[in-house]
PDB file of N, CA and C in Angstrom:
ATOM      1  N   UNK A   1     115.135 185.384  69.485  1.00  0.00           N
ATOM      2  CA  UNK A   1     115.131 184.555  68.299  1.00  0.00           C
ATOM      3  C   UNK A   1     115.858 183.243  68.588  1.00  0.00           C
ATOM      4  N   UNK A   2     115.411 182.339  68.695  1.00  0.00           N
ATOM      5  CA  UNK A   2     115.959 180.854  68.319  1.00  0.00           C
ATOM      6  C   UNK A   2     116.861 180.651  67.441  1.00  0.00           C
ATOM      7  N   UNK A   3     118.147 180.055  67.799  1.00  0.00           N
ATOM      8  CA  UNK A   3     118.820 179.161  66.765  1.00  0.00           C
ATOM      9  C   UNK A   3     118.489 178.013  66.681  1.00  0.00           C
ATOM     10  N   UNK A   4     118.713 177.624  65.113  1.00  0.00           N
ATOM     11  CA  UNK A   4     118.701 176.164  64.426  1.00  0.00           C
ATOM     12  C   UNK A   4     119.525 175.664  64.708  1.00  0.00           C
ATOM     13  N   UNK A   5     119.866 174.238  65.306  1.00  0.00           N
ATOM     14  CA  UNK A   5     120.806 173.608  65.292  1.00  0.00           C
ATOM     15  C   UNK A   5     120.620 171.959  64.673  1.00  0.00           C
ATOM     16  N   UNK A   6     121.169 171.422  64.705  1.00  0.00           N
ATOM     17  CA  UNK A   6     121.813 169.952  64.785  1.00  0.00           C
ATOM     18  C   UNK A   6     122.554 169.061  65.087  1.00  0.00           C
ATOM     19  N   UNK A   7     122.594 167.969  65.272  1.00  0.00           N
ATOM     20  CA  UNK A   7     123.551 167.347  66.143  1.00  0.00           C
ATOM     21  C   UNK A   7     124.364 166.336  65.246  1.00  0.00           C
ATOM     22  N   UNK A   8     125.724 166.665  65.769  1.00  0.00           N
ATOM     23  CA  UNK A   8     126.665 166.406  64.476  1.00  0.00           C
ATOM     24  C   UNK A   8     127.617 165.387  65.306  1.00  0.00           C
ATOM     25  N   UNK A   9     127.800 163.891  64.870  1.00  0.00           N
ATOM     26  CA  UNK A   9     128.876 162.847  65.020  1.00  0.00           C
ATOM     27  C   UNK A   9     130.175 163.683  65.003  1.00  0.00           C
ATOM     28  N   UNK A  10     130.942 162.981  65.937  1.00  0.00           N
ATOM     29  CA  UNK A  10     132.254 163.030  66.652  1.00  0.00           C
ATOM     30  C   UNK A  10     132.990 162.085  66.079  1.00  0.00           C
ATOM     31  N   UNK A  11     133.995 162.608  64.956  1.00  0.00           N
ATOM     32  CA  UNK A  11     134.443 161.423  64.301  1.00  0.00           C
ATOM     33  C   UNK A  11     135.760 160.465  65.073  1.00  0.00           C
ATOM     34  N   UNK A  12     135.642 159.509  66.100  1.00  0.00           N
ATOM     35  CA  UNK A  12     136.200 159.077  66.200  1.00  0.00           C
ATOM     36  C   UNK A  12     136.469 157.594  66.305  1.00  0.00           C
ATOM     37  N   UNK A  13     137.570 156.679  66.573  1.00  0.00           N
ATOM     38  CA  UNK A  13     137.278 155.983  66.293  1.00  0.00           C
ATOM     39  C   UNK A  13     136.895 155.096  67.478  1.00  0.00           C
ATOM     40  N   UNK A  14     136.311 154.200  67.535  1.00  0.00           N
ATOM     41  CA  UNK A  14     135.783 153.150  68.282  1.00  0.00           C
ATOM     42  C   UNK A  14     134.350 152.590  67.807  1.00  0.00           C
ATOM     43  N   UNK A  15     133.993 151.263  69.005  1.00  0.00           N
ATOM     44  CA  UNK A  15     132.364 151.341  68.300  1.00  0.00           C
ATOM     45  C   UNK A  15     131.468 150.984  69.759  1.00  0.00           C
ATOM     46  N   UNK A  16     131.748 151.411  70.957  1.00  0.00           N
ATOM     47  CA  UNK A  16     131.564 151.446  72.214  1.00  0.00           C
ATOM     48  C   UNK A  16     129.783 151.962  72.551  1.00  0.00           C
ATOM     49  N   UNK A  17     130.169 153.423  71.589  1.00  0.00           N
ATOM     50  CA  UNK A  17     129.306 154.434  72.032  1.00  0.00           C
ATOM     51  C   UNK A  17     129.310 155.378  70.768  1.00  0.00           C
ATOM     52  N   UNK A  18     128.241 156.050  70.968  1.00  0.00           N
ATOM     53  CA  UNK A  18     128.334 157.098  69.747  1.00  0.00           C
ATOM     54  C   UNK A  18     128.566 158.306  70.150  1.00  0.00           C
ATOM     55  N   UNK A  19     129.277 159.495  69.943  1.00  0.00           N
ATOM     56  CA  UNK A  19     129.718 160.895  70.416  1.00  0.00           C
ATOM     57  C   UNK A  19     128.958 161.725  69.325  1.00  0.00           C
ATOM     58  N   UNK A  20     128.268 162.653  69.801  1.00  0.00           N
ATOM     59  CA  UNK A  20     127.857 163.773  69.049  1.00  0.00           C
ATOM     60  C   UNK A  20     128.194 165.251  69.807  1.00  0.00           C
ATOM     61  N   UNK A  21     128.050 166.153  68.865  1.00  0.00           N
ATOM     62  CA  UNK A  21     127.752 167.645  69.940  1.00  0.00           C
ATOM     63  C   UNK A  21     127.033 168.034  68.854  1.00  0.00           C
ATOM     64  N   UNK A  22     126.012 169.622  69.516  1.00  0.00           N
ATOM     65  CA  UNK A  22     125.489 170.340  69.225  1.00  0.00           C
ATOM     66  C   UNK A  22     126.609 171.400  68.094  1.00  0.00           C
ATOM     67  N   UNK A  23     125.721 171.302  66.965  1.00  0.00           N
ATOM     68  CA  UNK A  23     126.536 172.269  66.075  1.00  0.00           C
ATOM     69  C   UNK A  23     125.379 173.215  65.778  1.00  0.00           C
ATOM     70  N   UNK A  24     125.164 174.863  65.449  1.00  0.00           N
ATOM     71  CA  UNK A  24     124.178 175.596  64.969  1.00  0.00           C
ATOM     72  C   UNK A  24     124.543 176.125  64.179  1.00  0.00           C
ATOM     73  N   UNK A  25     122.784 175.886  62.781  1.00  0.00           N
ATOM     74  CA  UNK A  25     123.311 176.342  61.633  1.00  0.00           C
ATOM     75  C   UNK A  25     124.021 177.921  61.525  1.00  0.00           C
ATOM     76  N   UNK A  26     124.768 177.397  60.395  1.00  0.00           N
ATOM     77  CA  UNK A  26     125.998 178.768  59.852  1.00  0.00           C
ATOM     78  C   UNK A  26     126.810 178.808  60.754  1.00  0.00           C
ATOM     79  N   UNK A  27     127.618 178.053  61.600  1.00  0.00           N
ATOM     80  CA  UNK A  27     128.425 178.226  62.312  1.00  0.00           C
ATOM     81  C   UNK A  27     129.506 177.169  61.589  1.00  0.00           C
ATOM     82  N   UNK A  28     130.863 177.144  61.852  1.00  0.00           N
ATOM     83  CA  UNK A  28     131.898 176.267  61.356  1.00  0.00           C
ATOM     84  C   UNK A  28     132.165 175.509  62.344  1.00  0.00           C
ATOM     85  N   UNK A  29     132.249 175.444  63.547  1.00  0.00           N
ATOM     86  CA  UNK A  29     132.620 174.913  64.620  1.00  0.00           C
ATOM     87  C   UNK A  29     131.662 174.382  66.112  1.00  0.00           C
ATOM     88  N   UNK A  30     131.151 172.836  65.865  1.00  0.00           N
ATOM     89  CA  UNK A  30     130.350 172.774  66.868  1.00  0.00           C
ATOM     90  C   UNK A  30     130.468 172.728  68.370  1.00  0.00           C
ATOM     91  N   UNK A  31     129.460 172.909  69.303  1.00  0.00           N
ATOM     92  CA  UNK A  31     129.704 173.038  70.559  1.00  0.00           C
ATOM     93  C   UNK A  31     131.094 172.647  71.562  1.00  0.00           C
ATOM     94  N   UNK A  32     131.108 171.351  71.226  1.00  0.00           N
ATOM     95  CA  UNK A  32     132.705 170.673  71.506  1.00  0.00           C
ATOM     96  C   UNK A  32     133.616 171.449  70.865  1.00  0.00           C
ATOM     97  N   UNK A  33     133.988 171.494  69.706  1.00  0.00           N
ATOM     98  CA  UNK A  33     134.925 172.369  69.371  1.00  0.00           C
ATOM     99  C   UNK A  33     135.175 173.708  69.775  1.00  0.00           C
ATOM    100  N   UNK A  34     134.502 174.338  69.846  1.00  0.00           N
ATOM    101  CA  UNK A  34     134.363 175.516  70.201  1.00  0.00           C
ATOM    102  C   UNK A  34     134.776 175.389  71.608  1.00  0.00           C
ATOM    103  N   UNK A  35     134.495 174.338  72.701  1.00  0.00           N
ATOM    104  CA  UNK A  35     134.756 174.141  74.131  1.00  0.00           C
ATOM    105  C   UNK A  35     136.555 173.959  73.711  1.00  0.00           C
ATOM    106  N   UNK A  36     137.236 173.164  72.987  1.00  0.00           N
ATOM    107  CA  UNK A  36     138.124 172.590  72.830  1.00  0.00           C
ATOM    108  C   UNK A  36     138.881 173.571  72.361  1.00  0.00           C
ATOM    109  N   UNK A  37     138.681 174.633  71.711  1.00  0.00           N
ATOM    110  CA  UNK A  37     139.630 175.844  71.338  1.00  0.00           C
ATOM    111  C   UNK A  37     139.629 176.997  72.574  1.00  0.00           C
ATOM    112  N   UNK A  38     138.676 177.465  73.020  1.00  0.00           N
ATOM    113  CA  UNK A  38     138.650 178.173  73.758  1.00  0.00           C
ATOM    114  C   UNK A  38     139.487 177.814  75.020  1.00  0.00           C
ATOM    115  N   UNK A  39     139.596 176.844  75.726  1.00  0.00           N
ATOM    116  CA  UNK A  39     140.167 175.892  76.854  1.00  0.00           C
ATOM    117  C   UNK A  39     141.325 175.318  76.795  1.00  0.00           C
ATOM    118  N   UNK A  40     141.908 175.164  74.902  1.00  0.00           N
ATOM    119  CA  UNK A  40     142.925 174.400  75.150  1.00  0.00           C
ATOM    120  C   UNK A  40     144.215 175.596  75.423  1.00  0.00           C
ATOM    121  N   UNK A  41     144.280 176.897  75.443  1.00  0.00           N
ATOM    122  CA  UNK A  41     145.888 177.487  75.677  1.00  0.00           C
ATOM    123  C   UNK A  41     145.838 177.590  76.803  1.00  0.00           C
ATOM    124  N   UNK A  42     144.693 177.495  77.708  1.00  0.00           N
ATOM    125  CA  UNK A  42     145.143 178.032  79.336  1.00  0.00           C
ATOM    126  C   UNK A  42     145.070 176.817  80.023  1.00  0.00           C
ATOM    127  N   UNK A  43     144.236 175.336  79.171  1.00  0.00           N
ATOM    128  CA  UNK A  43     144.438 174.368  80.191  1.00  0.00           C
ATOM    129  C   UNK A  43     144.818 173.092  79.217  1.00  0.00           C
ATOM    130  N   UNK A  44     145.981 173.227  78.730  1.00  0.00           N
ATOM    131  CA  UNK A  44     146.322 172.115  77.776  1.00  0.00           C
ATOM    132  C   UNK A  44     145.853 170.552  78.490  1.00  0.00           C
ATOM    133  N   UNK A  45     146.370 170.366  79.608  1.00  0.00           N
ATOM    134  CA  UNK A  45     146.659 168.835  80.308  1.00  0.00           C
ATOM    135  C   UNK A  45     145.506 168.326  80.346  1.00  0.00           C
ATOM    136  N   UNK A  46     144.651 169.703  80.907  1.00  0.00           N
ATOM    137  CA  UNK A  46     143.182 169.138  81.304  1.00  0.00           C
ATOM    138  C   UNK A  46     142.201 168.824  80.253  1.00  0.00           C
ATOM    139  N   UNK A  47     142.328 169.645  79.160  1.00  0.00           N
ATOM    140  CA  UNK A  47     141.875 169.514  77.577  1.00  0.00           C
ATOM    141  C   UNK A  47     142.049 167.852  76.861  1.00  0.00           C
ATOM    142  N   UNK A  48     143.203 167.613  77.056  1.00  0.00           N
ATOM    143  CA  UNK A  48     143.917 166.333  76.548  1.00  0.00           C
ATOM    144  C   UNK A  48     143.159 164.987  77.672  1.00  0.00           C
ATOM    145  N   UNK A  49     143.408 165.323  79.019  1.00  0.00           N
ATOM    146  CA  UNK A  49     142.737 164.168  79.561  1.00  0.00           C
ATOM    147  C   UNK A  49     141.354 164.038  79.329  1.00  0.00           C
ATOM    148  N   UNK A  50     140.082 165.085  79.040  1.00  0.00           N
ATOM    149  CA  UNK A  50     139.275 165.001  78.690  1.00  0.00           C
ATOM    150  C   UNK A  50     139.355 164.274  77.236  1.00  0.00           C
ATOM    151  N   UNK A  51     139.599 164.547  76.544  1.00  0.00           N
ATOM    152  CA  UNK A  51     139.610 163.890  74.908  1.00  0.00           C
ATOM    153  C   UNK A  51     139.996 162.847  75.064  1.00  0.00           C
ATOM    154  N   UNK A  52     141.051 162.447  76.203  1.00  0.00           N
ATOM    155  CA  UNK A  52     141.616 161.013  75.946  1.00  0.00           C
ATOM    156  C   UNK A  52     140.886 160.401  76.659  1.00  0.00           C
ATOM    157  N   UNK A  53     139.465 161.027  77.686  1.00  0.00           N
ATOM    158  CA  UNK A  53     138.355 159.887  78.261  1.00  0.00           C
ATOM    159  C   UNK A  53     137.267 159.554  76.993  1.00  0.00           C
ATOM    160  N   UNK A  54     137.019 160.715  76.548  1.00  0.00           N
ATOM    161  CA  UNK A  54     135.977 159.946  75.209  1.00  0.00           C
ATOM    162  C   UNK A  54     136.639 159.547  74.749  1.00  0.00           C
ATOM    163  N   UNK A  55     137.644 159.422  73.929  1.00  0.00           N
ATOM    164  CA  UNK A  55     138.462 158.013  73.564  1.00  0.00           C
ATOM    165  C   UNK A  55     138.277 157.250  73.204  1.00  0.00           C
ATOM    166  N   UNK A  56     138.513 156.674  75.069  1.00  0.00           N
ATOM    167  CA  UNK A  56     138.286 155.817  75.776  1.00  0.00           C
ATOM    168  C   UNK A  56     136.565 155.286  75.798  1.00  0.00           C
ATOM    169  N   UNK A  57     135.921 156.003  76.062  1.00  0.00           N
ATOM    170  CA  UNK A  57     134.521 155.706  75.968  1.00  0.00           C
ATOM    171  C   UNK A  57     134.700 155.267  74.904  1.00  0.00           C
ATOM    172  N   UNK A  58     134.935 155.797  73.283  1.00  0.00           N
ATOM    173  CA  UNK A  58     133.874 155.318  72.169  1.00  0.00           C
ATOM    174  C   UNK A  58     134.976 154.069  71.731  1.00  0.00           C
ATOM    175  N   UNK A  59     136.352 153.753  72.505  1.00  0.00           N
ATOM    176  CA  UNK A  59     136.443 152.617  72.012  1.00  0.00           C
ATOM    177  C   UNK A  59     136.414 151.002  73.294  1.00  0.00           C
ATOM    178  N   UNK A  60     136.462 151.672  74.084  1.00  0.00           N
ATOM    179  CA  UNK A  60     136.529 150.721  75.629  1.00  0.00           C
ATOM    180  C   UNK A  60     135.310 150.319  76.265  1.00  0.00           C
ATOM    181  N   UNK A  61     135.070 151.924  76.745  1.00  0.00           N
ATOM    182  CA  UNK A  61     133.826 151.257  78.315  1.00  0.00           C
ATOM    183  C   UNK A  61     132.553 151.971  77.142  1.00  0.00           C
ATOM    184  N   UNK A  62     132.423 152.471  76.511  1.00  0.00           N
ATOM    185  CA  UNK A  62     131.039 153.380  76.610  1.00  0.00           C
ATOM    186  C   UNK A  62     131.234 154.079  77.487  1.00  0.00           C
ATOM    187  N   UNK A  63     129.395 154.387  78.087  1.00  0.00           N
ATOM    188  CA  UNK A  63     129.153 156.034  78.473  1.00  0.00           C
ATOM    189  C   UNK A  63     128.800 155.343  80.117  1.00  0.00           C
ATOM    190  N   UNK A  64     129.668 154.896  80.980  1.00  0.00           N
ATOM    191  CA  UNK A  64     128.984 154.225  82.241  1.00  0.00           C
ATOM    192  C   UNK A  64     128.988 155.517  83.535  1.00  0.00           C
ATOM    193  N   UNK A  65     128.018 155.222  83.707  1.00  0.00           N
ATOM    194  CA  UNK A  65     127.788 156.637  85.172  1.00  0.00           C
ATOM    195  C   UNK A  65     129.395 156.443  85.757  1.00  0.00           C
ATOM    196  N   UNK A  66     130.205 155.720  86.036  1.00  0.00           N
ATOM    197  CA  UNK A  66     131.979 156.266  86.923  1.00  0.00           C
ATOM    198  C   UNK A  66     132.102 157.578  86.241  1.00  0.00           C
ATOM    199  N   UNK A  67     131.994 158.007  85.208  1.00  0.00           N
ATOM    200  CA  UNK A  67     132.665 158.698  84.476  1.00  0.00           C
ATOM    201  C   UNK A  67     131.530 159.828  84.299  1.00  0.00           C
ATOM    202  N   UNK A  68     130.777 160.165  84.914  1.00  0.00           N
ATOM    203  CA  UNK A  68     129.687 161.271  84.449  1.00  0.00           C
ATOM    204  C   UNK A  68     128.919 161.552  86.352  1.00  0.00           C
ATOM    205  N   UNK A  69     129.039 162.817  86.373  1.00  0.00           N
ATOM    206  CA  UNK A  69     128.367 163.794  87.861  1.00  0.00           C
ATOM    207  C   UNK A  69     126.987 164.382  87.160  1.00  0.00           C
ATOM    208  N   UNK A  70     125.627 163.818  87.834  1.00  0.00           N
ATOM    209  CA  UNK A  70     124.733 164.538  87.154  1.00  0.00           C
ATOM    210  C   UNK A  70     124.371 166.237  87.829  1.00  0.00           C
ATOM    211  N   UNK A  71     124.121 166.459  87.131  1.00  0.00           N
ATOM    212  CA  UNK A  71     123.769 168.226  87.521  1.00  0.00           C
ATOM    213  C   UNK A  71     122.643 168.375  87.650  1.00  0.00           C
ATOM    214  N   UNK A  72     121.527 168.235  86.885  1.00  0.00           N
ATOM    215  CA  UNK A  72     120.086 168.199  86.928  1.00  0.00           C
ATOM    216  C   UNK A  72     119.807 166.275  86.670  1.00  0.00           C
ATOM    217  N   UNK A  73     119.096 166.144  88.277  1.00  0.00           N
ATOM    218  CA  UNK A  73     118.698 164.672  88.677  1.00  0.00           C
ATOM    219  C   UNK A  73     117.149 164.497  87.988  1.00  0.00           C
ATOM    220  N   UNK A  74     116.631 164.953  87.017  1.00  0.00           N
ATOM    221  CA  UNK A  74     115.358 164.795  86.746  1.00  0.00           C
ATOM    222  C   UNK A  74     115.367 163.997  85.657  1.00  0.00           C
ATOM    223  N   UNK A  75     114.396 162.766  85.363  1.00  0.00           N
ATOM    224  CA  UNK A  75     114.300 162.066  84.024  1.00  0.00           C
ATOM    225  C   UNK A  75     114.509 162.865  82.764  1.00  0.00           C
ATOM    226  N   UNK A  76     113.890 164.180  83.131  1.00  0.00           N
ATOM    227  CA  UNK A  76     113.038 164.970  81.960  1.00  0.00           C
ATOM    228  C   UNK A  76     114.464 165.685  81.618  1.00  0.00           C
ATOM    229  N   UNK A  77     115.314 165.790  82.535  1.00  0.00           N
ATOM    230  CA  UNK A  77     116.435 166.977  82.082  1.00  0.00           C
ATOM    231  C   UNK A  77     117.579 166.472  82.595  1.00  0.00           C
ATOM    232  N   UNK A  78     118.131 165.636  81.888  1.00  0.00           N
ATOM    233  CA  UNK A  78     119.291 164.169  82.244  1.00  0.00           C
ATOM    234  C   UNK A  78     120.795 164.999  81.795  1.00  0.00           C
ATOM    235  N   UNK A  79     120.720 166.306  82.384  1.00  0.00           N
ATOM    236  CA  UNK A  79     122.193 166.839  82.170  1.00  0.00           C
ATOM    237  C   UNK A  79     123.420 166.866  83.346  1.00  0.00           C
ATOM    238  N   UNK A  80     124.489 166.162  82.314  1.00  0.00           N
ATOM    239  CA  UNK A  80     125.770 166.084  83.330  1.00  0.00           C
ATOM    240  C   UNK A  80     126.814 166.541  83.007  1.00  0.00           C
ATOM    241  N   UNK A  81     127.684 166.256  83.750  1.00  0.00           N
ATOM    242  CA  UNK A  81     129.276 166.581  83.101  1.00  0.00           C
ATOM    243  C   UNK A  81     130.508 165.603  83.276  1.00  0.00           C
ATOM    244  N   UNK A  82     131.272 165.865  82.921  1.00  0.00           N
ATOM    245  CA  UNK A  82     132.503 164.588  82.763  1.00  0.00           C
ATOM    246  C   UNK A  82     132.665 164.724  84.358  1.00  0.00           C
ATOM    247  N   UNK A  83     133.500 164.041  84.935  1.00  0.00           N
ATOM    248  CA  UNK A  83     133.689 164.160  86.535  1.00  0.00           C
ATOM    249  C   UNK A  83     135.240 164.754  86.551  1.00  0.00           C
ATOM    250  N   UNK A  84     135.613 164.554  87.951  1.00  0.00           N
ATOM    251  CA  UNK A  84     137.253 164.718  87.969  1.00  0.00           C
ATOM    252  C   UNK A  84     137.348 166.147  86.775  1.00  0.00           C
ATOM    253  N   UNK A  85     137.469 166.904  86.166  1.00  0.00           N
ATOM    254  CA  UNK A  85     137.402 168.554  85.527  1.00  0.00           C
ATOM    255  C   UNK A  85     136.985 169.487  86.237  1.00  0.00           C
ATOM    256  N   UNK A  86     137.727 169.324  87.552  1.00  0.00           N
ATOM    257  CA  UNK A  86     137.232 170.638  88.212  1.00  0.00           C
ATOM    258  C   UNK A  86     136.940 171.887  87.828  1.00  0.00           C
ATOM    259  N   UNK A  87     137.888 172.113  87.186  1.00  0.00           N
ATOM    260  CA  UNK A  87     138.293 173.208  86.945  1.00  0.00           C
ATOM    261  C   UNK A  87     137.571 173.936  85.227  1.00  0.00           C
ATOM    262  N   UNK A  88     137.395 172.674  84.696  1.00  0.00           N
ATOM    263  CA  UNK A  88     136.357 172.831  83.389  1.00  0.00           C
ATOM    264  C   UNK A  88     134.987 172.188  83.702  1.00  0.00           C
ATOM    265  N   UNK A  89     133.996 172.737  83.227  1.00  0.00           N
ATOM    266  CA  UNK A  89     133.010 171.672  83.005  1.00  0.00           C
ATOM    267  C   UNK A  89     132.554 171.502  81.918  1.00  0.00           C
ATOM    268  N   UNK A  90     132.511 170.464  81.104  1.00  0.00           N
ATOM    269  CA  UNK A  90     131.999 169.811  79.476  1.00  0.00           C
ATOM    270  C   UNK A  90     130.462 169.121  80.093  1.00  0.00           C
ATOM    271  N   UNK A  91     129.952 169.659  79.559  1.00  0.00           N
ATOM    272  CA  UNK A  91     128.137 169.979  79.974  1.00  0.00           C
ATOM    273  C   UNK A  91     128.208 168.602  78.711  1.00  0.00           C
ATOM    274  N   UNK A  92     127.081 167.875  79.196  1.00  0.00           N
ATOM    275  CA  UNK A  92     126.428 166.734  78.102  1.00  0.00           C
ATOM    276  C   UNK A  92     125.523 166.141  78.805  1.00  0.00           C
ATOM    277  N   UNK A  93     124.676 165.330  77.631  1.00  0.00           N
ATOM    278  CA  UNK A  93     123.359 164.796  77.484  1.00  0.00           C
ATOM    279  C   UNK A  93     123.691 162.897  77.905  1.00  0.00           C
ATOM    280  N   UNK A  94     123.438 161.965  78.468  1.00  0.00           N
ATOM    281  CA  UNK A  94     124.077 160.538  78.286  1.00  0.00           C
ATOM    282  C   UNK A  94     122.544 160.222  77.782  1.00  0.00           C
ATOM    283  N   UNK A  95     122.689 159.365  77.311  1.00  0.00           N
ATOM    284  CA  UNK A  95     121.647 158.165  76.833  1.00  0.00           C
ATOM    285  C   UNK A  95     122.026 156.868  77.289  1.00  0.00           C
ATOM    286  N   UNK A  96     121.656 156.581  78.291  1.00  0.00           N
ATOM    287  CA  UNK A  96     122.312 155.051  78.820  1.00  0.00           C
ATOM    288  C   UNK A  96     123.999 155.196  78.739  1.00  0.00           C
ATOM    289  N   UNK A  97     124.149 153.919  77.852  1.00  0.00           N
ATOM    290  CA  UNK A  97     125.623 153.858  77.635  1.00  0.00           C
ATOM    291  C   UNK A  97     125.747 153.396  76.544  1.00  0.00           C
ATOM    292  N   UNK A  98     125.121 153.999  75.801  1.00  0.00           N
ATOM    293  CA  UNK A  98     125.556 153.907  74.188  1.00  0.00           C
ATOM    294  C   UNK A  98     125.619 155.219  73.491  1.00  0.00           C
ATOM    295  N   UNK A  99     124.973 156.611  74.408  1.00  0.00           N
ATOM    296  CA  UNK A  99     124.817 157.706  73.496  1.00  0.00           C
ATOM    297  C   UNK A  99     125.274 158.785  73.994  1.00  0.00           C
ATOM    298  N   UNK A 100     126.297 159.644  73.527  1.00  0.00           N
ATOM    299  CA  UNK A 100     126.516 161.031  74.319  1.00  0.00           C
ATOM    300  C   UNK A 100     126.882 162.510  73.240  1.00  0.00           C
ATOM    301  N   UNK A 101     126.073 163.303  74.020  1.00  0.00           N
ATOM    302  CA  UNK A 101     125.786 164.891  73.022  1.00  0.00           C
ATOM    303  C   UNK A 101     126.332 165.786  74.052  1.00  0.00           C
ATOM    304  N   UNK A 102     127.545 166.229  73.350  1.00  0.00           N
ATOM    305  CA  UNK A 102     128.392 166.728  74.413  1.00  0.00           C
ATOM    306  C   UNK A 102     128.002 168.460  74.223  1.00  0.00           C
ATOM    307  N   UNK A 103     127.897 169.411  75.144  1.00  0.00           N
ATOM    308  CA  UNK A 103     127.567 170.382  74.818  1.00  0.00           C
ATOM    309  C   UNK A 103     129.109 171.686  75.142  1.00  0.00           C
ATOM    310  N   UNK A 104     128.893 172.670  76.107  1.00  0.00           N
ATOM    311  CA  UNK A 104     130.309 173.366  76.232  1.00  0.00           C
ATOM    312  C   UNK A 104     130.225 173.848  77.550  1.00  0.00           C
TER     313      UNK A 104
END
């Protein structure tokens, strides 16, 4: 069976870039969040430098490839992850450098 989902703005502030993640209906907590609770008691530092690069993206640089390792190199399936997080990986979608759908 398929879940419904939607893709739900990242309220933060800047006007760089736009941040979304995947949220699915009847759930309280979308994809990012859910990455961000689960990750933050065993890897606080690494949790925090991640949040403090989107930030940075949605108020500084945008979404510029320095900052993104692609995983699947195909037009059709443009999925990457933040770089430097060894030890985590935050799975997302870029759209150039204005758009990012962060997944978990």
């Amino acid at each position: 069976m398929k879940k419904s989902f939607y893709i739900e703005e990242i309220p933060l502030a800047g006007d760089r870039c736009q941040i979304y993640a995947v949220k699915f209906k009847g759930e309280t907590e979308n994809e990012f969040e859910k990455f961000l609770k689960k990750y933050n008691q065993p890897h606080p530092e690494i949790i925090d430098d991640i949040v403090k690069r989107i930030q940075k993206m949605k108020e500084r640089s945008g979404c510029p490839d320095i900052f993104f390792k692609m995983e699947v190199s195909t037009i059709y399936n443009p999925i990457c992850r933040l770089k430097e997080t060894n030890q985590l990986r935050l799975y997302c979608i870029r759209f150039g450098n204005v758009a990012l759908i962060l997944g978990g």
